[in-house]
N, C-alpha and C. Protein backbone atom coordinates (compact mmCIF):
# COMPACT_ATOMS: atom_id res chain seq x y z
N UNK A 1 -34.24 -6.59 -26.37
CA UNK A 1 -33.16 -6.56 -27.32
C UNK A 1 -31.84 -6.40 -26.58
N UNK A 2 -30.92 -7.32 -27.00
CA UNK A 2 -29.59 -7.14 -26.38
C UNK A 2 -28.74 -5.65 -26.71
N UNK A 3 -27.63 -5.53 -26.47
CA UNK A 3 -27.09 -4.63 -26.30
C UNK A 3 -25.94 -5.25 -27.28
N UNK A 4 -25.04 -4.42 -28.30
CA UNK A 4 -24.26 -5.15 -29.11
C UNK A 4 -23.01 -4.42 -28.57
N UNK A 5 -21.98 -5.53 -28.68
CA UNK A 5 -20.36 -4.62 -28.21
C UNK A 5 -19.32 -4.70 -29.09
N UNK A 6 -18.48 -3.93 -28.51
CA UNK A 6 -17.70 -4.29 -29.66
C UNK A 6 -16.67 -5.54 -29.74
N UNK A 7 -15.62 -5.83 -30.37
CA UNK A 7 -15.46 -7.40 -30.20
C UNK A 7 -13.80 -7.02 -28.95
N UNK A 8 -13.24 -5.98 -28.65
CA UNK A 8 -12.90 -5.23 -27.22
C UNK A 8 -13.11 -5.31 -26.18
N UNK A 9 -14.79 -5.24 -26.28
CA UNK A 9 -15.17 -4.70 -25.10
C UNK A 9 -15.63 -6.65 -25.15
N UNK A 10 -16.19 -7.47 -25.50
CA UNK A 10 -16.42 -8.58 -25.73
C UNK A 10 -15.20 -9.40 -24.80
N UNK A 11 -13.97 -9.28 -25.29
CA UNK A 11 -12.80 -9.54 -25.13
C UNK A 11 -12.59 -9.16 -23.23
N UNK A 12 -12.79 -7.74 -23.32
CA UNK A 12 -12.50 -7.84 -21.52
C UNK A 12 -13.67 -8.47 -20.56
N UNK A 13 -15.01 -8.69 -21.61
CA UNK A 13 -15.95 -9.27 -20.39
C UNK A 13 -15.82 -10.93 -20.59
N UNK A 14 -15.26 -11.30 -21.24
CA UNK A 14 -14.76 -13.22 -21.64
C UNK A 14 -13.42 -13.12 -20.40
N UNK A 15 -12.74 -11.66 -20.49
CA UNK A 15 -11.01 -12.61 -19.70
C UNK A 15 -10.52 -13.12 -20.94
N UNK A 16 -10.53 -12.31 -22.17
CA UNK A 16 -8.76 -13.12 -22.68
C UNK A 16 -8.83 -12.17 -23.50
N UNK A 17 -7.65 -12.23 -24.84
CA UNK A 17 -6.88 -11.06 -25.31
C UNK A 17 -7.94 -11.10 -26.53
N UNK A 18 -7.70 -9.36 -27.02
CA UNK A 18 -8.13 -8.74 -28.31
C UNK A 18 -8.09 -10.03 -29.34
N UNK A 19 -6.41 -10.23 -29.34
CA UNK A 19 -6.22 -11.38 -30.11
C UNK A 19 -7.10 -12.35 -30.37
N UNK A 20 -7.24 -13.26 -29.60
CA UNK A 20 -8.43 -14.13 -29.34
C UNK A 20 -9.70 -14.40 -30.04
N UNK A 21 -10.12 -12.88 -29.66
CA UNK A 21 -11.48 -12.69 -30.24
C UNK A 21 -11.40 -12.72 -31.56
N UNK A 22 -10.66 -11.69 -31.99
CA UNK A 22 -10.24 -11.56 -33.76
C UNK A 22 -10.07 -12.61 -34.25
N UNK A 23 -9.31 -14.15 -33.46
CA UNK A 23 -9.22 -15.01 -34.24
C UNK A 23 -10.15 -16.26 -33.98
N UNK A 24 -11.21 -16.23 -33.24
CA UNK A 24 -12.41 -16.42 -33.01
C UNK A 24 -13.58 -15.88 -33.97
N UNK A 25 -13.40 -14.61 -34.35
CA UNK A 25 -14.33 -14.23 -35.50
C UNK A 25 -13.53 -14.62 -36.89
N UNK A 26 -12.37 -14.25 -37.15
CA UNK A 26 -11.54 -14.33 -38.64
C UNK A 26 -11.80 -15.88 -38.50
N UNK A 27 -12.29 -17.28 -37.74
CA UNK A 27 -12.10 -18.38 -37.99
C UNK A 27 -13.35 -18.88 -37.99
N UNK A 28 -14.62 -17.94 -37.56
CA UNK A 28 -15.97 -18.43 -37.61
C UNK A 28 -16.35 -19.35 -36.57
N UNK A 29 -15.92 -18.97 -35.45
CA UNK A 29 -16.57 -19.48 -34.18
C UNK A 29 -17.34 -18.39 -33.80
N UNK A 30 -17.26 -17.61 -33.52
CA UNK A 30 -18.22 -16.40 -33.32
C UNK A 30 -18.94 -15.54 -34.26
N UNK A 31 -20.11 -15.12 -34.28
CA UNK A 31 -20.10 -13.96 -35.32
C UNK A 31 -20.75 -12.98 -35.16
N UNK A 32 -20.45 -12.30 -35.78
CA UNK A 32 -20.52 -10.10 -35.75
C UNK A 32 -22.00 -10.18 -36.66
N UNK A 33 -22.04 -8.76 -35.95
CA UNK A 33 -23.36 -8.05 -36.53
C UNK A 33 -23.11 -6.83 -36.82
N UNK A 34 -23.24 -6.21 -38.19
CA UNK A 34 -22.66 -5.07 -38.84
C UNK A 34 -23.16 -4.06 -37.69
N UNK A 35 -22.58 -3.20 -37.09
CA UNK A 35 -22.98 -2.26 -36.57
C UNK A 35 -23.39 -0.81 -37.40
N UNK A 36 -23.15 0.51 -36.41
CA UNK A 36 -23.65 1.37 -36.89
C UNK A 36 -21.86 2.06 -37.79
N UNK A 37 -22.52 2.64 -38.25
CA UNK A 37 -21.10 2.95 -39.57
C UNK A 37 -20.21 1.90 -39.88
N UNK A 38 -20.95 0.84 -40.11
CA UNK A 38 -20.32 -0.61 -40.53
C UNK A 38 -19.56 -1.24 -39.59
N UNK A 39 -19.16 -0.80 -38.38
CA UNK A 39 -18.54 -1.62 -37.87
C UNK A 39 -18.25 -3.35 -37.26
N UNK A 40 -17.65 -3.85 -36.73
CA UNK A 40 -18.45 -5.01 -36.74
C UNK A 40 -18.44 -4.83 -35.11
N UNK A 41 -19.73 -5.48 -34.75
CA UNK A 41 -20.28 -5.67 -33.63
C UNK A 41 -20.67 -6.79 -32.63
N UNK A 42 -20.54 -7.56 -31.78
CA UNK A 42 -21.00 -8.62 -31.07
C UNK A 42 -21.89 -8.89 -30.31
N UNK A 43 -23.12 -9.69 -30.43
CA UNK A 43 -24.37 -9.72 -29.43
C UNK A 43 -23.75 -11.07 -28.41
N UNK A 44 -23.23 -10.50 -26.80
CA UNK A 44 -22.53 -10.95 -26.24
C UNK A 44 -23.46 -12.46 -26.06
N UNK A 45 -24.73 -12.55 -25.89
CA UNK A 45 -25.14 -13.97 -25.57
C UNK A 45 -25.14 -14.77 -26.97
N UNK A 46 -25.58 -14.57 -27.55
CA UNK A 46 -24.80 -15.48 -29.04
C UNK A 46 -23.65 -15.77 -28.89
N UNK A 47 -22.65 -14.82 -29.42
CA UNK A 47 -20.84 -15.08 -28.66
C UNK A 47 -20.64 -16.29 -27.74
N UNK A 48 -20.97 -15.90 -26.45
CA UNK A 48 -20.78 -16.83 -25.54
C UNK A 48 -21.58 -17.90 -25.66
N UNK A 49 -22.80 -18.55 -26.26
CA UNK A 49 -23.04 -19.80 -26.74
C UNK A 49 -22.12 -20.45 -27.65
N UNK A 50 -22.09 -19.53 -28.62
CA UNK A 50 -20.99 -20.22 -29.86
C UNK A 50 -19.65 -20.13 -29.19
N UNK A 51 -19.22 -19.22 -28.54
CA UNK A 51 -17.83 -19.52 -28.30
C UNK A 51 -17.74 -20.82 -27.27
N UNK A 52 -18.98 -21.07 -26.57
CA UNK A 52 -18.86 -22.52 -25.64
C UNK A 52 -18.56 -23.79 -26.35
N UNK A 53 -19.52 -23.78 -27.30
CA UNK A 53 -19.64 -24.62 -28.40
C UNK A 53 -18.72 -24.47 -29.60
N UNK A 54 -17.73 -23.94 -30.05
CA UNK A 54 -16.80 -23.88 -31.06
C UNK A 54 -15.53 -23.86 -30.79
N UNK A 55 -15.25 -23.54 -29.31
CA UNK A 55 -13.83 -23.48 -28.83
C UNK A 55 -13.24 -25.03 -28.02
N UNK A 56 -12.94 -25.05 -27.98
CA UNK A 56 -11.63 -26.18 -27.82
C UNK A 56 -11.25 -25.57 -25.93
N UNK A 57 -11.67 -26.22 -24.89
CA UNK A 57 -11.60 -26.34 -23.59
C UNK A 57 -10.29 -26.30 -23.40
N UNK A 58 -9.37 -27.13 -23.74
CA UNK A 58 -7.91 -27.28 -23.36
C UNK A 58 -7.08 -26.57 -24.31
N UNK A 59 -7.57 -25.57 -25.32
CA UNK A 59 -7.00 -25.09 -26.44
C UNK A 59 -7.02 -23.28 -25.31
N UNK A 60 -8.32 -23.53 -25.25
CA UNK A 60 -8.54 -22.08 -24.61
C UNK A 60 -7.76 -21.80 -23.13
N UNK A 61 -7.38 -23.18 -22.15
CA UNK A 61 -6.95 -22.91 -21.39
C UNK A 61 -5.42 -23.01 -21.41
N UNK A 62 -5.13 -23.54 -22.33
CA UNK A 62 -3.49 -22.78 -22.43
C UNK A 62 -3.45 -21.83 -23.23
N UNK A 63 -4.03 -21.10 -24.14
CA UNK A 63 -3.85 -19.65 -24.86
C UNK A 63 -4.29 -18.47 -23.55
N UNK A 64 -4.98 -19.17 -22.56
CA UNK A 64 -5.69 -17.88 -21.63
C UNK A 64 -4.67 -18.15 -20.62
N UNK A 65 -3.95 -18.85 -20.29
CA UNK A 65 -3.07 -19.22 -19.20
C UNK A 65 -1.93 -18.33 -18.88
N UNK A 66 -1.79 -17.60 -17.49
CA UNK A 66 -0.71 -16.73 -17.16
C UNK A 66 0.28 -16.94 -17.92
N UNK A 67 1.00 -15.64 -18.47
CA UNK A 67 2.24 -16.07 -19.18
C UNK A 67 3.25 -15.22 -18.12
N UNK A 68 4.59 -16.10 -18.35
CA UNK A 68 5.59 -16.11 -17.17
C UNK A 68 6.64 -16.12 -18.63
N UNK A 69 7.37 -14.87 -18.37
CA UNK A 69 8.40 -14.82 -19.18
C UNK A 69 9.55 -15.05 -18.65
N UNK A 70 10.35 -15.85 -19.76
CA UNK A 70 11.58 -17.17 -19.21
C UNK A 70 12.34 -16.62 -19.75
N UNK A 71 13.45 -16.27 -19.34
CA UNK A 71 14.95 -16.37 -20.18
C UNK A 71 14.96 -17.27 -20.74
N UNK A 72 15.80 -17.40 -21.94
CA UNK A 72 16.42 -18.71 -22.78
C UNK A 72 16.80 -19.64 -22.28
N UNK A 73 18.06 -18.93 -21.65
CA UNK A 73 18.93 -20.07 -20.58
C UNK A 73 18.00 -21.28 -19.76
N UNK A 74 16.73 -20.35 -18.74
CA UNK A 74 16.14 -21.44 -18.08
C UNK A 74 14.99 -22.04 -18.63
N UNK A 75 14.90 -21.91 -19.93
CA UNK A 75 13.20 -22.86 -20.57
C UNK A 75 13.78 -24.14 -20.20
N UNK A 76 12.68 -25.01 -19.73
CA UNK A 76 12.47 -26.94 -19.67
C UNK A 76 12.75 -27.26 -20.74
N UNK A 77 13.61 -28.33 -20.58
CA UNK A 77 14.25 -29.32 -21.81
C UNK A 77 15.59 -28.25 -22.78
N UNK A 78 15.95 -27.03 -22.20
CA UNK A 78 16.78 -26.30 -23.24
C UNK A 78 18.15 -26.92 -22.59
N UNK A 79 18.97 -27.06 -23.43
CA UNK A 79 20.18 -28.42 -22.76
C UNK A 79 20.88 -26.93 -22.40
N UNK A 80 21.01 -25.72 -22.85
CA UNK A 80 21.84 -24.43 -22.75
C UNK A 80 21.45 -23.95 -20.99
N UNK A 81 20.04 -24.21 -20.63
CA UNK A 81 19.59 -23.75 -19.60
C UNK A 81 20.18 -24.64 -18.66
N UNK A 82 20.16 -26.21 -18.37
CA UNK A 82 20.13 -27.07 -17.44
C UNK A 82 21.83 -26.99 -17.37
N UNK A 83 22.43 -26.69 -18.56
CA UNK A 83 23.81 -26.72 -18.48
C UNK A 83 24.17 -25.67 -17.67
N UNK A 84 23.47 -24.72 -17.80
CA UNK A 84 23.91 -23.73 -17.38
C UNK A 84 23.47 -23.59 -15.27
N UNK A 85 22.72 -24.22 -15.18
CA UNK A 85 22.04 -24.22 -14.00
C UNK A 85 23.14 -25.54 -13.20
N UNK A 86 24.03 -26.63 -14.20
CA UNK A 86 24.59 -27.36 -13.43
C UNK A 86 25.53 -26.77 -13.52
N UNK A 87 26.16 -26.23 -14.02
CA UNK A 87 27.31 -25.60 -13.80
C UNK A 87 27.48 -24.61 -12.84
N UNK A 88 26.38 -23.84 -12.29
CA UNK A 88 25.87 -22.67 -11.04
C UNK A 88 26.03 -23.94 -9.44
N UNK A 89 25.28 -24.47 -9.95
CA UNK A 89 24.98 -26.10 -8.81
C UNK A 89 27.01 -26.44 -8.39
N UNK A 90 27.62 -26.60 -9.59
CA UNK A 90 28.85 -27.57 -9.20
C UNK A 90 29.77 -26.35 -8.80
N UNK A 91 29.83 -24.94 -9.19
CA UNK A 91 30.38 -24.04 -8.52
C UNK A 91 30.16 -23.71 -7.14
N UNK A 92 28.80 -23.53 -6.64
CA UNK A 92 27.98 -23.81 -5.63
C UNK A 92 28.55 -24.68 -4.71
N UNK A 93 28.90 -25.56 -4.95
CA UNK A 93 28.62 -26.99 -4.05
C UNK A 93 30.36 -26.98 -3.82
N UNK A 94 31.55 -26.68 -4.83
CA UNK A 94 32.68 -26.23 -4.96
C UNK A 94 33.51 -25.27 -3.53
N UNK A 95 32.49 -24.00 -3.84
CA UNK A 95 32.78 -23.09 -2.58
C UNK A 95 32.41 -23.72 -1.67
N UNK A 96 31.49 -23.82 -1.47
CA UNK A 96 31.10 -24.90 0.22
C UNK A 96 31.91 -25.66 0.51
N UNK A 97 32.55 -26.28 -0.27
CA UNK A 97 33.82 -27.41 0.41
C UNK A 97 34.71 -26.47 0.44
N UNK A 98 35.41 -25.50 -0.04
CA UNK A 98 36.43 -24.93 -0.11
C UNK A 98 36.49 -24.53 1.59
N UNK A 99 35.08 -23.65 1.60
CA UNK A 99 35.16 -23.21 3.15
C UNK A 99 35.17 -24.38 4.20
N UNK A 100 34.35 -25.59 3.65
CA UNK A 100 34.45 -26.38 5.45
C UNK A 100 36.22 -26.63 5.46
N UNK A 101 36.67 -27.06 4.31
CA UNK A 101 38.13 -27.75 4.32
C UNK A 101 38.86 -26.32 5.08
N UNK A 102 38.82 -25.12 4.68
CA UNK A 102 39.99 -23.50 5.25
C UNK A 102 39.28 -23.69 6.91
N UNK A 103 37.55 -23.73 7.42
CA UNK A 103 37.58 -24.19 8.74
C UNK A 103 38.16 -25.07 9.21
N UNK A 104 38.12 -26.64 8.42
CA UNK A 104 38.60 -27.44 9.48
C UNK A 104 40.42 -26.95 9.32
N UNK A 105 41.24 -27.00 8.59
CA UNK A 105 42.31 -26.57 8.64
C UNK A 105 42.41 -25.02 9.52
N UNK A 106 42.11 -24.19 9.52
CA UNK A 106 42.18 -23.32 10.70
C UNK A 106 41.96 -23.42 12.17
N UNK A 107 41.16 -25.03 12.20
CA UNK A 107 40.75 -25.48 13.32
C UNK A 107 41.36 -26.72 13.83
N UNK A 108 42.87 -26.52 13.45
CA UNK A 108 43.76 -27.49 13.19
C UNK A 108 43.36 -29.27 12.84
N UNK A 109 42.34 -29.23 12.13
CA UNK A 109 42.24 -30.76 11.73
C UNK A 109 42.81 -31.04 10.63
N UNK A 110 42.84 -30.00 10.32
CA UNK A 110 43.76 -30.73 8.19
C UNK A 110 44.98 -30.42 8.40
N UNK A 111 45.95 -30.78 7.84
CA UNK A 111 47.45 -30.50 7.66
C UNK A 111 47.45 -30.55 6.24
N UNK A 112 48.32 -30.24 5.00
CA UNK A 112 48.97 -30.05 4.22
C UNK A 112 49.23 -31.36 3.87
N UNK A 113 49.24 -32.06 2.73
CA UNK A 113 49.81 -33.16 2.69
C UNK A 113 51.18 -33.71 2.29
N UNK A 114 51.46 -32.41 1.61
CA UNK A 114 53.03 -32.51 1.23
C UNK A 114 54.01 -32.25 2.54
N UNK A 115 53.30 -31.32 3.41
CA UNK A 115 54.02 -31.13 4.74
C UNK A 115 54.16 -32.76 5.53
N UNK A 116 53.42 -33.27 5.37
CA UNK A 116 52.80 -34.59 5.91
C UNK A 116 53.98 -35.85 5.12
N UNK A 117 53.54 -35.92 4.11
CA UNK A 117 54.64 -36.10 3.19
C UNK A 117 56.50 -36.65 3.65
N UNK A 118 56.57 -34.73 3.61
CA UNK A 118 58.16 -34.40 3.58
C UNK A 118 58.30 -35.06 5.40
N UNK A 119 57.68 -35.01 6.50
CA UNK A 119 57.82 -35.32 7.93
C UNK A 119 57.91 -36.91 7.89
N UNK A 120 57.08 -37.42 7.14
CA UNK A 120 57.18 -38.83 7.11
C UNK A 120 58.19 -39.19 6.58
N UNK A 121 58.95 -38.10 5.13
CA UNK A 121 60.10 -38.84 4.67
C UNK A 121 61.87 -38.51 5.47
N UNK A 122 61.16 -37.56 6.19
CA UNK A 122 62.54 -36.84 7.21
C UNK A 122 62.46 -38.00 8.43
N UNK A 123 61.33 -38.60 8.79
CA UNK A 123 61.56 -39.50 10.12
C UNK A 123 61.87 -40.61 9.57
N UNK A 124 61.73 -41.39 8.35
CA UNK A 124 61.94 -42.19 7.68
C UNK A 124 63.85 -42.68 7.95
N UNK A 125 63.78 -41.14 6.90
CA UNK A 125 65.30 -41.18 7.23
C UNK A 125 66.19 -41.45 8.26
N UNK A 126 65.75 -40.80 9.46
CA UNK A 126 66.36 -40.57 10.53
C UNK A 126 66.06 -41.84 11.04
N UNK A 127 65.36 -42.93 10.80
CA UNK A 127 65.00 -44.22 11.28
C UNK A 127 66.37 -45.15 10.33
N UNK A 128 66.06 -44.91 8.88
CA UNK A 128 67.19 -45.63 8.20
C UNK A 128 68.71 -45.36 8.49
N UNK A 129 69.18 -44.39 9.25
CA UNK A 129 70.28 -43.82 9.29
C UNK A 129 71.31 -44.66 10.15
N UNK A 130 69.92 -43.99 11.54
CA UNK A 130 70.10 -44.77 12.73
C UNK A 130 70.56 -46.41 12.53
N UNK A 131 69.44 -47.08 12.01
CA UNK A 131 69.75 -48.54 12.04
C UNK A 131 70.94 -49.00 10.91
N UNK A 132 71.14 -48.08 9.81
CA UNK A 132 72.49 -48.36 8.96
C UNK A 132 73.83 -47.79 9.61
N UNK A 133 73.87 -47.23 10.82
CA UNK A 133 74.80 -46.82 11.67
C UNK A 133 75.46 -47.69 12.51
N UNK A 134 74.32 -48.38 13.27
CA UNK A 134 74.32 -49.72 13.88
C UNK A 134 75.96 -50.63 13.71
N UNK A 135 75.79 -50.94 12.55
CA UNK A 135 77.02 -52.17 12.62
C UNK A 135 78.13 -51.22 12.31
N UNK A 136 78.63 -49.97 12.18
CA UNK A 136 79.52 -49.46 11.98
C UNK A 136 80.36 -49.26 13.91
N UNK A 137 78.72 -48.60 14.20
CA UNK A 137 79.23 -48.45 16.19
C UNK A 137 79.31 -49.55 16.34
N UNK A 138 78.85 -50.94 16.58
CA UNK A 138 78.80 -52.20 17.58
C UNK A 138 79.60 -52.88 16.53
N UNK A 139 80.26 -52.77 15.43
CA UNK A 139 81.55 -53.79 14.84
C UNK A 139 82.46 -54.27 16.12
N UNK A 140 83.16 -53.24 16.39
CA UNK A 140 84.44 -53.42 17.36
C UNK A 140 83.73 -54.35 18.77
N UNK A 141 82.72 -53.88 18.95
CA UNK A 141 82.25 -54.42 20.29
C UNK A 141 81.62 -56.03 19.97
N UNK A 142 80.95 -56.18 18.72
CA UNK A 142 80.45 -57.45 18.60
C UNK A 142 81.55 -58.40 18.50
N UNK A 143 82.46 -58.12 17.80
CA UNK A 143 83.91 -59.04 17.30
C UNK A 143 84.37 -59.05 18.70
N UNK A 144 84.35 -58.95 19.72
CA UNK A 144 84.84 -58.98 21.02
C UNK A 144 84.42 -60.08 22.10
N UNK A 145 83.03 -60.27 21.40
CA UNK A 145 81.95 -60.88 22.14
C UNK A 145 82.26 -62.41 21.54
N UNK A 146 82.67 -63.50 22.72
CA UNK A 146 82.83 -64.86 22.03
C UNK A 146 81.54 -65.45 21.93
N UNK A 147 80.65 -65.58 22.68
CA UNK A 147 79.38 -65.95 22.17
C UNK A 147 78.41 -65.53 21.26
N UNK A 148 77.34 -66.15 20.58
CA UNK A 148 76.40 -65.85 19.33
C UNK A 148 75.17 -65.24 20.34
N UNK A 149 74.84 -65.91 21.63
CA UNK A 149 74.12 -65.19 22.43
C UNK A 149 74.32 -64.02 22.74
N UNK A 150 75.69 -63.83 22.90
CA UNK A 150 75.95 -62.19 23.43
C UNK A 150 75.51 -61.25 22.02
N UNK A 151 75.72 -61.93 21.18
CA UNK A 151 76.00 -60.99 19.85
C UNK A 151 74.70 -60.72 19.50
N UNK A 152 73.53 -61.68 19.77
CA UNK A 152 72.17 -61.63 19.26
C UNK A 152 71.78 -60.65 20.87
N UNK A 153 72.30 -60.72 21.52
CA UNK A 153 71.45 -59.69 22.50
C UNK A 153 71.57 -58.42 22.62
N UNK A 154 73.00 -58.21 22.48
CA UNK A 154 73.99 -56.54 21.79
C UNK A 154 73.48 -56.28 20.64
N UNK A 155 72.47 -56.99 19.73
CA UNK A 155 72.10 -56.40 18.45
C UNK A 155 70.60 -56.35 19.02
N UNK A 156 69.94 -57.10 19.34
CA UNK A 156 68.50 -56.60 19.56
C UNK A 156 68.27 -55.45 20.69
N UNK A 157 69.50 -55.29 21.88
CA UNK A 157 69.22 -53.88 23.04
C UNK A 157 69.30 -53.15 21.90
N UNK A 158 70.37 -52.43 21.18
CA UNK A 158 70.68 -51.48 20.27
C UNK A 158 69.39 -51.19 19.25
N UNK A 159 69.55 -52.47 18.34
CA UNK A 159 68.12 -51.82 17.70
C UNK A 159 66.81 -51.29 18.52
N UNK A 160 66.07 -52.13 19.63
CA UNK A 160 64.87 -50.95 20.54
C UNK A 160 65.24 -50.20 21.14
N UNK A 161 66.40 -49.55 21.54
CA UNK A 161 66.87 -48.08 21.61
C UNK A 161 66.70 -47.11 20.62
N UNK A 162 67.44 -47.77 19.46
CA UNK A 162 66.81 -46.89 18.07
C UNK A 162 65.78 -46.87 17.37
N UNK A 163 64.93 -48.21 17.70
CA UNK A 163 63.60 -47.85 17.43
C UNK A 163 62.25 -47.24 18.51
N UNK A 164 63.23 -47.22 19.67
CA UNK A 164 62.31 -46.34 20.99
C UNK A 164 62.50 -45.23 20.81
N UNK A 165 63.71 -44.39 20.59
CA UNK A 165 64.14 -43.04 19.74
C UNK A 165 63.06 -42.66 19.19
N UNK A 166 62.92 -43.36 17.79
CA UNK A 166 62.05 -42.92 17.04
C UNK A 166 60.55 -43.21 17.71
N UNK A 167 60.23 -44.24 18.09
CA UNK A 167 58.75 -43.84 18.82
C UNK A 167 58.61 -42.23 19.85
N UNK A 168 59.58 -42.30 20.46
CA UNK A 168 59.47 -40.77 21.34
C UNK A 168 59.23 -39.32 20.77
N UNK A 169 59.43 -39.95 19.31
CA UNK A 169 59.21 -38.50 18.72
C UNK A 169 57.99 -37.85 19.38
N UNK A 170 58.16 -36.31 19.90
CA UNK A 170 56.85 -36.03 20.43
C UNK A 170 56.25 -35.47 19.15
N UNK A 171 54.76 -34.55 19.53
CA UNK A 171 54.19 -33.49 18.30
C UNK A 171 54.69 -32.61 18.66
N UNK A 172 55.26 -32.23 18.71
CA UNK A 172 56.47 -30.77 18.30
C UNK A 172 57.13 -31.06 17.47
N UNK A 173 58.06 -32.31 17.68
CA UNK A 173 59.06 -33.02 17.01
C UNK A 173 58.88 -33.31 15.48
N UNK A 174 57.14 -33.36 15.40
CA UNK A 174 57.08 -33.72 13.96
C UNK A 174 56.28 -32.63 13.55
N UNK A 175 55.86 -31.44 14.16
CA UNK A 175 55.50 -30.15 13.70
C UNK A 175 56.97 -29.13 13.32
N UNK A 176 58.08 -29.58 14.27
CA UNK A 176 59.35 -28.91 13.12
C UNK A 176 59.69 -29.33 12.03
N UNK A 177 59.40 -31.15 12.13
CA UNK A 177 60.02 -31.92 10.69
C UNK A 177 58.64 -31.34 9.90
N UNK A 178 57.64 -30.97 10.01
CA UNK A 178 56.55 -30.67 9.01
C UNK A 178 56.84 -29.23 8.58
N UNK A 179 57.62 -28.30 9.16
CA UNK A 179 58.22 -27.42 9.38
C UNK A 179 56.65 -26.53 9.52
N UNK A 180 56.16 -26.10 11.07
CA UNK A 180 55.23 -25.48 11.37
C UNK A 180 55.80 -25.20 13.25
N UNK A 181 55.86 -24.66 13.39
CA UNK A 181 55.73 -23.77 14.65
C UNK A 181 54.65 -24.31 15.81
N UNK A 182 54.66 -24.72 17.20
CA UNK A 182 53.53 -24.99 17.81
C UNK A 182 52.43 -24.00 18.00
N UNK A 183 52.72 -22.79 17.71
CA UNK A 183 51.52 -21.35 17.35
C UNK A 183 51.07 -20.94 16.18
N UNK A 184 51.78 -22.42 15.19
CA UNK A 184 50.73 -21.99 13.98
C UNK A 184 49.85 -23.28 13.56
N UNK A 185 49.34 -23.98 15.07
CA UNK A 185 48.00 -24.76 15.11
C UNK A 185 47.24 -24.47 15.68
């Protein structure tokens, strides 16, 4: 004669919850045997035939399956979670550039671009100035000159002087027009 249990003790020798069982007997896959002061009782090898035979294989293995408790935010398919996880990602990915760009600029590869900017529009100038200066100095001297040869050669020395000027600019020259110091690269 078997030994009868209760549908508890049934429950911890199967591996799955109280629950389970109760709704394994309340649904008539399993069934009880009145015990002593009425209780209800389980003859574990009956049980486990009928519960082989009445339960549902892939039903039982996701109701028995580790449960892993999720925040809201990160459940699969919750648009609140993935939003929230790309938005962690694009902040993420945000700082990381922030820092390579403050290295390479501390490591003098970046400049400022408005500094960059204002140097290009200060040498600019100093290029337009120069060459709109031109016919004001060499008037008196060109009108002097009876030939068109002399006059085309007095205008082309003058201009690659003023445009050799401006090539000589050294990097100093355009770290003051950027207005930066040679000790603050």
């Amino acid at each position: 004669m078997t030994t009868l249990i209760s549908p508890a003790a049934y429950a911890r020798k199967r591996g799955v919850s109280r629950e389970a069982v109760s709704k394994a007997i309340n649904n008539g896959r399993i069934s009880t045997v009145a015990g002593h002061n009425g209780r209800k009782m389980i003859d574990p090898e009956v049980a486990d035939i009928q519960w082989a035979k009445n339960t549902d294989p892939a039903q039982s293995a996701r109701a028995n399956s580790p449960k892993t408790i999720v925040p809201p935010f990160l459940r699969a398919g919750d648009q609140q979670g993935s939003a929230y996880w790309d938005a962690h990602t694009r902040r993420e990915i945000a700082a990381a550039n922030r820092e390579e760009l403050l290295e390479k600029k501390l490591a003098g590869e970046l400049v400022e671009r408005v500094k960059v900017e204002d140097a290009a529009f200060a040498i600019g100038r100093m290029l337009r100035d120069a060459v709109l200066g031109l016919p004001t100095r060499l008037a008196p001297e060109l009108a002097a000159l009876p030939d068109a040869f002399e006059i085309e050669t007095k205008l082309r020395n003058e201009l690659r002087k003023v445009l050799e000027d401006i090539t000589s600019i050294t990097a100093d020259d355009l770290a003051k027009a950027m207005g930066r110091t040679h000790c603050d690269e």
